[in-house]
PDB file of N, CA and C in Angstrom:
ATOM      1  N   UNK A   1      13.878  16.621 -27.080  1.00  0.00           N
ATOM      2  CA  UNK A   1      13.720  16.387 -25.655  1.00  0.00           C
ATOM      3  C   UNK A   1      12.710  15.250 -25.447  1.00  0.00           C
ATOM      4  N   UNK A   2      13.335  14.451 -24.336  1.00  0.00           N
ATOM      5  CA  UNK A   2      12.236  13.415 -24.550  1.00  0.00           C
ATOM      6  C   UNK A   2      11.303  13.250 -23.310  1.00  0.00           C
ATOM      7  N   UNK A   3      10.065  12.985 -23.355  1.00  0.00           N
ATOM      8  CA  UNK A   3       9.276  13.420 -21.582  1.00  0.00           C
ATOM      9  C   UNK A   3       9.402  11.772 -21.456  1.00  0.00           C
ATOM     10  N   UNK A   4       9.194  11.704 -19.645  1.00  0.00           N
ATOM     11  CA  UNK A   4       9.517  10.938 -18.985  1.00  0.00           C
ATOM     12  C   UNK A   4       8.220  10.403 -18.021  1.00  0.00           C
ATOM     13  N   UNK A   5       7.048   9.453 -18.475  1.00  0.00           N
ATOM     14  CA  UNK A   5       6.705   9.301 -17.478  1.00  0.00           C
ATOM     15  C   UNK A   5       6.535   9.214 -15.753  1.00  0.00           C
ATOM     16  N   UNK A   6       6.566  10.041 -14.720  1.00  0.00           N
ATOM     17  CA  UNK A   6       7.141   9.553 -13.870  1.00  0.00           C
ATOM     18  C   UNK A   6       6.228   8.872 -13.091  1.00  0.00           C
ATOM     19  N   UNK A   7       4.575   8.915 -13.478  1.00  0.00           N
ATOM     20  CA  UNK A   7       3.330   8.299 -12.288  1.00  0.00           C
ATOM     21  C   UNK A   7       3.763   6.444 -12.163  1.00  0.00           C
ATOM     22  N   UNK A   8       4.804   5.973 -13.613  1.00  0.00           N
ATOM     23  CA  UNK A   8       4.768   4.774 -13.369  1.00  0.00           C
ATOM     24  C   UNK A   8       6.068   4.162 -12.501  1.00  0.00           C
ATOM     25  N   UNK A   9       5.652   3.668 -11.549  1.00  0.00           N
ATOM     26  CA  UNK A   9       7.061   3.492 -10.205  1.00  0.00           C
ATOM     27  C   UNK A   9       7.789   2.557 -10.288  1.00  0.00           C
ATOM     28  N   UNK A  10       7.138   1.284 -11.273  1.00  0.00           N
ATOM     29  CA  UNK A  10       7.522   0.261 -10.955  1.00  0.00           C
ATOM     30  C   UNK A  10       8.925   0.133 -12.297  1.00  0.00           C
ATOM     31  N   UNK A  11       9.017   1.143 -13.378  1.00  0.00           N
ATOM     32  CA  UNK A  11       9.986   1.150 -14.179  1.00  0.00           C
ATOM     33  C   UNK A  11      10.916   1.727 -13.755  1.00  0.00           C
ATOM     34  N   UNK A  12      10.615   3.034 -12.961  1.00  0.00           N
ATOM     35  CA  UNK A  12      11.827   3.733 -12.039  1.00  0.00           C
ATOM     36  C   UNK A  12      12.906   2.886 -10.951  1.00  0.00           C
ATOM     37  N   UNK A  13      12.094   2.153 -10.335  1.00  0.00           N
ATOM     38  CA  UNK A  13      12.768   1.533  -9.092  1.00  0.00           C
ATOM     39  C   UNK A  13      12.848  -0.136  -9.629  1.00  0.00           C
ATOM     40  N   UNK A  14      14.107  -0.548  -9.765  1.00  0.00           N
ATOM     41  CA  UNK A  14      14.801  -1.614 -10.083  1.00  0.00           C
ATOM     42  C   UNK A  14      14.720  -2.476  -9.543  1.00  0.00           C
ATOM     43  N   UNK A  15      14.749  -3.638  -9.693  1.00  0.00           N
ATOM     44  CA  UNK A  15      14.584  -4.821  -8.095  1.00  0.00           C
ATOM     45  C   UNK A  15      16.098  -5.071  -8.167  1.00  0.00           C
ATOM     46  N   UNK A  16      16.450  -5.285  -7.160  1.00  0.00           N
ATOM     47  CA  UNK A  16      17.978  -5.838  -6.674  1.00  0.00           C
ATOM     48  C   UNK A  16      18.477  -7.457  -7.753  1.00  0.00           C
ATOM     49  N   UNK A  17      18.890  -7.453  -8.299  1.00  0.00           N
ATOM     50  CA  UNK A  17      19.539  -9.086  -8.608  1.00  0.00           C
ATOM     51  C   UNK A  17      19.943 -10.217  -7.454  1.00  0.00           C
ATOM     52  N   UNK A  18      19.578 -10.900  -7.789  1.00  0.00           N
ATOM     53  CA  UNK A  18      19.659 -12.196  -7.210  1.00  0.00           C
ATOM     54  C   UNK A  18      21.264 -12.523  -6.448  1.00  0.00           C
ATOM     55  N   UNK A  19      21.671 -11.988  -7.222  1.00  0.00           N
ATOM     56  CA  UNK A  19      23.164 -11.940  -6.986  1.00  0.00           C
ATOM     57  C   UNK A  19      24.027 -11.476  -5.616  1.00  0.00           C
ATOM     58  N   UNK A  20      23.274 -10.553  -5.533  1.00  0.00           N
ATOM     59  CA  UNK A  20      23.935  -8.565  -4.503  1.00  0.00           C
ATOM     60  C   UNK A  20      22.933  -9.450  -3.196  1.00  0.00           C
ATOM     61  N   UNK A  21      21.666  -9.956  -3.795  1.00  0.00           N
ATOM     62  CA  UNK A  21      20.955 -10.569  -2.607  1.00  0.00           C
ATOM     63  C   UNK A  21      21.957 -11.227  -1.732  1.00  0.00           C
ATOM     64  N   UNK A  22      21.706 -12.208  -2.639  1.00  0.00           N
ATOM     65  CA  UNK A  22      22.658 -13.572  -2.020  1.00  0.00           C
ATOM     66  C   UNK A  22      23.616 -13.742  -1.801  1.00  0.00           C
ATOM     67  N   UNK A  23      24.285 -12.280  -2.007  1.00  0.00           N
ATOM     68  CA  UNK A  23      26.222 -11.903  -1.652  1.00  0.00           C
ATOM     69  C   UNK A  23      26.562 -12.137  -0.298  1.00  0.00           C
ATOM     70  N   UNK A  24      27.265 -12.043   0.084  1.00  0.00           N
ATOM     71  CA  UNK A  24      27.953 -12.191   1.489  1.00  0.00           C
ATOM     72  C   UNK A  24      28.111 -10.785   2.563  1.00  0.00           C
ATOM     73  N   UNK A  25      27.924  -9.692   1.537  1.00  0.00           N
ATOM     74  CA  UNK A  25      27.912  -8.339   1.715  1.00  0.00           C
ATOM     75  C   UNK A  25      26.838  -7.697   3.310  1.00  0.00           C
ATOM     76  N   UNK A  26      27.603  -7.224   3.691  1.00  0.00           N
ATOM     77  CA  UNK A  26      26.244  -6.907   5.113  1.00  0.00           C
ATOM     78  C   UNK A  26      24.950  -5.722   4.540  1.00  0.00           C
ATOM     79  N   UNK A  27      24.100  -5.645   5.577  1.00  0.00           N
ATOM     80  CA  UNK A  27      22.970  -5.250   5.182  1.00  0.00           C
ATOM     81  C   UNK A  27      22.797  -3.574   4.936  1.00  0.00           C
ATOM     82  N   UNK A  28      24.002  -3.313   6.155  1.00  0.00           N
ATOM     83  CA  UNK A  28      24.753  -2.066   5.817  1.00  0.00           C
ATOM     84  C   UNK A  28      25.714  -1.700   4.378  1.00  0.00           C
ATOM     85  N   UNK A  29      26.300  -2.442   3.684  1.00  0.00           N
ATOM     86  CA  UNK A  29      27.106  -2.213   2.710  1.00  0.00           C
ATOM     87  C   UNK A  29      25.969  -2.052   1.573  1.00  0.00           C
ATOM     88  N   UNK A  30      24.874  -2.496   1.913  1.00  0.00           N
ATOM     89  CA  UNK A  30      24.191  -2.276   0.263  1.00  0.00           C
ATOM     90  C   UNK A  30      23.034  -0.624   0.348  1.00  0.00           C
ATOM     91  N   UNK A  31      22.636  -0.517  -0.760  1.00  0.00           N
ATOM     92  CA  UNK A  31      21.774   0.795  -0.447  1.00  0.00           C
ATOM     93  C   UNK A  31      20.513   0.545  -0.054  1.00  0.00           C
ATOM     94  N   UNK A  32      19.781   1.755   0.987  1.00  0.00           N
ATOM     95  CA  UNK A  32      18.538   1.370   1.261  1.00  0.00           C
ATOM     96  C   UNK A  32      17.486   0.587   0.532  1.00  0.00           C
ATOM     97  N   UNK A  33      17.301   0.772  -1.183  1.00  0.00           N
ATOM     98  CA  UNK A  33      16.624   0.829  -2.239  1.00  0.00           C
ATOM     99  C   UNK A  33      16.948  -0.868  -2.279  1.00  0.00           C
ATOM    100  N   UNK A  34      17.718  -1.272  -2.522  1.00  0.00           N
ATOM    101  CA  UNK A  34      18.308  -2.584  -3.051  1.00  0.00           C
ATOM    102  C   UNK A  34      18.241  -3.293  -1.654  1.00  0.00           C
ATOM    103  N   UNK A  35      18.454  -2.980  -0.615  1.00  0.00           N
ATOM    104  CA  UNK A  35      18.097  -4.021   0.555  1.00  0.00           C
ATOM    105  C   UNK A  35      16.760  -4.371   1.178  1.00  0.00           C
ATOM    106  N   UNK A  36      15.724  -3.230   0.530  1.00  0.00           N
ATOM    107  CA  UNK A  36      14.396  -3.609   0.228  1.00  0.00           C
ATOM    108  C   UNK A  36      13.942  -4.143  -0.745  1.00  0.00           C
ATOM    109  N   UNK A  37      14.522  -3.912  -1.528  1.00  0.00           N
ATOM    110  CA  UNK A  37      14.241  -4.809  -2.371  1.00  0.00           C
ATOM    111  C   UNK A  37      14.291  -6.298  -2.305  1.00  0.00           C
ATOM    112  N   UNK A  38      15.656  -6.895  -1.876  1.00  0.00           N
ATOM    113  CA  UNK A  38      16.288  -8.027  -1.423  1.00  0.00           C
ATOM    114  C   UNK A  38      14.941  -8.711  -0.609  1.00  0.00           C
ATOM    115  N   UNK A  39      14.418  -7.679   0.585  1.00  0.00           N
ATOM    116  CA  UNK A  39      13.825  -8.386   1.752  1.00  0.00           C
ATOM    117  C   UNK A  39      12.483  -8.324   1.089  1.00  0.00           C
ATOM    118  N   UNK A  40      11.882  -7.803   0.155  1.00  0.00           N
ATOM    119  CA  UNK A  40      10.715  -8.180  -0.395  1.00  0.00           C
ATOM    120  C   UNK A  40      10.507  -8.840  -1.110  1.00  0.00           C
ATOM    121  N   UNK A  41      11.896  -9.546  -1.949  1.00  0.00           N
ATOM    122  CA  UNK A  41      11.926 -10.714  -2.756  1.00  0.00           C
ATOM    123  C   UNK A  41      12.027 -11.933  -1.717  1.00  0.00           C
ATOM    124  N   UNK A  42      12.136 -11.896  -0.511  1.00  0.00           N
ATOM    125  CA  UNK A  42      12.209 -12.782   0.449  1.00  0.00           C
ATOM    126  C   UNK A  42      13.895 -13.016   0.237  1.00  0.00           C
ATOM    127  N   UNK A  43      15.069 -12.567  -0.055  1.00  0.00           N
ATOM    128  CA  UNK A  43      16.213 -13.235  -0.038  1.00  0.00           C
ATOM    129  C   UNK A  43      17.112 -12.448   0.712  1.00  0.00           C
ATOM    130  N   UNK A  44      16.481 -11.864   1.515  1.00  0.00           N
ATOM    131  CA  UNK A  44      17.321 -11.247   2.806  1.00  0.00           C
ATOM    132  C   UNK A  44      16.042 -11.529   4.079  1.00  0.00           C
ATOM    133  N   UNK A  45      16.781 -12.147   5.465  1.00  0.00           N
ATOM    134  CA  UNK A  45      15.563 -11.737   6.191  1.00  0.00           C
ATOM    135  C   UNK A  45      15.884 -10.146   6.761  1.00  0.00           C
ATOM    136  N   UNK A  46      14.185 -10.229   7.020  1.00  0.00           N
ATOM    137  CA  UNK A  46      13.635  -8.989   7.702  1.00  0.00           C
ATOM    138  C   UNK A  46      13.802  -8.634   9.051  1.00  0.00           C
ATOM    139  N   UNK A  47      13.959  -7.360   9.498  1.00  0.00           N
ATOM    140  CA  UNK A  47      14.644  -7.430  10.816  1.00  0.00           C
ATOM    141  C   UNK A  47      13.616  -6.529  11.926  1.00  0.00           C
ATOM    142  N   UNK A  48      13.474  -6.358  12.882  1.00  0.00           N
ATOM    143  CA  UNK A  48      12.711  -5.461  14.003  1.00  0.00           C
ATOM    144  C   UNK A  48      11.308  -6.618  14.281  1.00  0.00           C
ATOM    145  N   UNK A  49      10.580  -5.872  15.054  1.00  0.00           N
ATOM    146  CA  UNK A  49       9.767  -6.843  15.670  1.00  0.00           C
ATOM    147  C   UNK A  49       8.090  -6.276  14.943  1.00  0.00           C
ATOM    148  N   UNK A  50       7.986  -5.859  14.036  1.00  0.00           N
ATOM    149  CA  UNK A  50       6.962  -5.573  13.620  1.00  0.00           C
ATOM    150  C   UNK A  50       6.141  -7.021  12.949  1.00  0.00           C
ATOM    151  N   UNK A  51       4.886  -6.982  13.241  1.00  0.00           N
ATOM    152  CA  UNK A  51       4.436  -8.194  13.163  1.00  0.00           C
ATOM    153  C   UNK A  51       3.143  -7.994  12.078  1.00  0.00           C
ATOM    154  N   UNK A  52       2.664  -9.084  11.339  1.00  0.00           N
ATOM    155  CA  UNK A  52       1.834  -8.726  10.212  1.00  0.00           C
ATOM    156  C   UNK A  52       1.110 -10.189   9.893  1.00  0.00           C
ATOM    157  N   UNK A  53      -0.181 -10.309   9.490  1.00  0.00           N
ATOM    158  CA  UNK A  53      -0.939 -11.096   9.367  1.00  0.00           C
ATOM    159  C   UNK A  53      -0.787 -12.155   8.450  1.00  0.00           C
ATOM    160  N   UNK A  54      -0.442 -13.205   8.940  1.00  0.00           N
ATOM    161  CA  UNK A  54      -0.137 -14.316   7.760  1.00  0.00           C
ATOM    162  C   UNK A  54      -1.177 -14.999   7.516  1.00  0.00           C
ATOM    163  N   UNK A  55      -2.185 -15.294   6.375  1.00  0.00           N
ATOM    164  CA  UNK A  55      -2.755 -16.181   6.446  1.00  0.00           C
ATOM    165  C   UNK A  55      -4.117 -15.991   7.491  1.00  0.00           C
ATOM    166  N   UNK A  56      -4.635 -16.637   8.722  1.00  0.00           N
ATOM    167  CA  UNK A  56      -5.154 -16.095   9.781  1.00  0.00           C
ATOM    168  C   UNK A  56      -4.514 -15.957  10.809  1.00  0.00           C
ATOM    169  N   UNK A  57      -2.905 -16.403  10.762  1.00  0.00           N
ATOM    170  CA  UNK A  57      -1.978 -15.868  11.833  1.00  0.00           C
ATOM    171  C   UNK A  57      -1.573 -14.691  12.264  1.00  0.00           C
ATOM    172  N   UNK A  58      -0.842 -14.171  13.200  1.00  0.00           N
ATOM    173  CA  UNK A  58      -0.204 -12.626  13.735  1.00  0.00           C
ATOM    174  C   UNK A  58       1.480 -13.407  13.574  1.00  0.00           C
ATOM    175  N   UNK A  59       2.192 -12.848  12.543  1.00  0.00           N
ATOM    176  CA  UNK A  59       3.551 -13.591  12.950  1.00  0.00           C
ATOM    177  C   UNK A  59       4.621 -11.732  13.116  1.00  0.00           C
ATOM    178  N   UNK A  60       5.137 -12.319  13.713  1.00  0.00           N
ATOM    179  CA  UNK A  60       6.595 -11.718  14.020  1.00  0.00           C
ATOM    180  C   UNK A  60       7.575 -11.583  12.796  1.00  0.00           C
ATOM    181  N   UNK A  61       7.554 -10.701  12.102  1.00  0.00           N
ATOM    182  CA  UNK A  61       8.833 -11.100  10.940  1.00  0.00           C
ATOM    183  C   UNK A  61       9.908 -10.931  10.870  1.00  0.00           C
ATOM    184  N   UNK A  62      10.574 -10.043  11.844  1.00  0.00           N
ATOM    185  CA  UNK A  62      11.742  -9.963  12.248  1.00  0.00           C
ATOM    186  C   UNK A  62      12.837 -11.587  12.353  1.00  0.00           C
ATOM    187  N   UNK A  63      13.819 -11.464  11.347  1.00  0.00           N
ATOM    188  CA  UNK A  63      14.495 -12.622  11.664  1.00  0.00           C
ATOM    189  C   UNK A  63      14.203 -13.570  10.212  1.00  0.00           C
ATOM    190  N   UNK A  64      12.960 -13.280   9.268  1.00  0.00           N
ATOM    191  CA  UNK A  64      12.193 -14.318   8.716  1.00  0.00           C
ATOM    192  C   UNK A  64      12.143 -14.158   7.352  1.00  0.00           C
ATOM    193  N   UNK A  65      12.397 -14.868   6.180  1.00  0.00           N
ATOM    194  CA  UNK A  65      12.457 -14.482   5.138  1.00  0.00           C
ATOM    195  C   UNK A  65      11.014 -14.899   4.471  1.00  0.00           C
ATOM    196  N   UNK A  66      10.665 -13.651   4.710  1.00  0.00           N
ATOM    197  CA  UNK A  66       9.252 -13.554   4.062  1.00  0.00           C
ATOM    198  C   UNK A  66       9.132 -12.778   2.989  1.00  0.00           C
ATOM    199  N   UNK A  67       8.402 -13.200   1.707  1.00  0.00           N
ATOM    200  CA  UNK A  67       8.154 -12.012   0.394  1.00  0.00           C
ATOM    201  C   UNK A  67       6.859 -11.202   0.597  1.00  0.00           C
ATOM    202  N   UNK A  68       7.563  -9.597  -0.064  1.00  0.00           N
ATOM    203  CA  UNK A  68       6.155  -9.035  -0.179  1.00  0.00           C
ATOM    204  C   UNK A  68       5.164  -9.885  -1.133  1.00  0.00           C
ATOM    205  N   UNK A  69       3.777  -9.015  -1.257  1.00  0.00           N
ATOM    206  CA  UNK A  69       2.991  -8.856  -2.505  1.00  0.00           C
ATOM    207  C   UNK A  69       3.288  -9.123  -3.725  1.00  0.00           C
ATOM    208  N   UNK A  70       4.202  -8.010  -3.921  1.00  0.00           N
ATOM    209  CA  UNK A  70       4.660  -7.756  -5.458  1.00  0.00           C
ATOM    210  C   UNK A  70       5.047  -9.210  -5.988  1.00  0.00           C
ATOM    211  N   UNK A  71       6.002  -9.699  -5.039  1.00  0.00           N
ATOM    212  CA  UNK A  71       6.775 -11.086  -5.489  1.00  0.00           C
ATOM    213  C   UNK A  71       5.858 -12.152  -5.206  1.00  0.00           C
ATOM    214  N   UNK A  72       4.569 -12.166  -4.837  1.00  0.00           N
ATOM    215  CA  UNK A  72       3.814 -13.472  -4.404  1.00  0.00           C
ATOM    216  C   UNK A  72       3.924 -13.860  -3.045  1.00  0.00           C
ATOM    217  N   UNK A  73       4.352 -12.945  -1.932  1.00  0.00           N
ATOM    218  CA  UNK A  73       4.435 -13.408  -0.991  1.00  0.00           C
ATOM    219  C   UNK A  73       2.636 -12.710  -0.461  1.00  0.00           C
ATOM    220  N   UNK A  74       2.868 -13.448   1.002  1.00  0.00           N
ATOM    221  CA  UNK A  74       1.774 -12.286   2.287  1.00  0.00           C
ATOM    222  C   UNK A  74       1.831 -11.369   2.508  1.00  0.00           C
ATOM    223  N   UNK A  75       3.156 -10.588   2.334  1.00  0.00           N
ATOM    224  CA  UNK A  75       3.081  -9.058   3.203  1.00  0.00           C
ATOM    225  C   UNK A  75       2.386  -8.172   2.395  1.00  0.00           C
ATOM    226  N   UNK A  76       1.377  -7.445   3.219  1.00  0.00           N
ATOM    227  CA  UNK A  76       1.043  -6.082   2.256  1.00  0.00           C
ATOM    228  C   UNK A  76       2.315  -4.984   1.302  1.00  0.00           C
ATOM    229  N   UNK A  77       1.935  -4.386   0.753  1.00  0.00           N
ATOM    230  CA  UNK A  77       2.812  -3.307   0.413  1.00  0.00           C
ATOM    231  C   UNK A  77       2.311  -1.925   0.417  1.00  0.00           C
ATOM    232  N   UNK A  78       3.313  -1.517   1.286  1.00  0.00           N
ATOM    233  CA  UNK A  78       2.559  -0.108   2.673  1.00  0.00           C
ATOM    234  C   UNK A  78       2.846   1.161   1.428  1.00  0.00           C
ATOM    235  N   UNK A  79       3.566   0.911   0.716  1.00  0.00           N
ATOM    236  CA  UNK A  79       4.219   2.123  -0.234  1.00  0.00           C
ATOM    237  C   UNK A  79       3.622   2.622  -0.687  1.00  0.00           C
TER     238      UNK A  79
END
């Protein structure tokens, strides 16, 4: 039997490929997991009006292809 780390998250949860991103596919056809993913690699934009500190700006990200943290972007990561 083999044990399974589970405290480490970042081996569990997969990032989306570049591919499924950049498909033609709507935002609905893909799974929750993988379309966050997408929008934290910056290759989907982000949608609703929640707004977050860029830099010393207040921007709007809804609409905007912005990367989290993880990938080198500005956005925090709330997770």
């Amino acid at each position: 039997m083999r044990i399974v780390d589970l405290d480490t998250n970042a081996e569990l949860e997969a990032q989306a490929s570049k591919k499924l991103c950049r498909s033609s596919r709507p935002d609905s056809a893909l799974g929750a997991s993988n379309l966050a993913s997408c929008k934290s690699q910056g290759l989907r934009t982000r949608s609703g009006d929640k707004s977050h500190k860029v830099g010393k700006k207040r921007v709007t990200v809804g609409g905007k292809k912005i990367k989290g943290k993880k990938y080198g972007g500005p956005l925090p990561d709330w997770s």
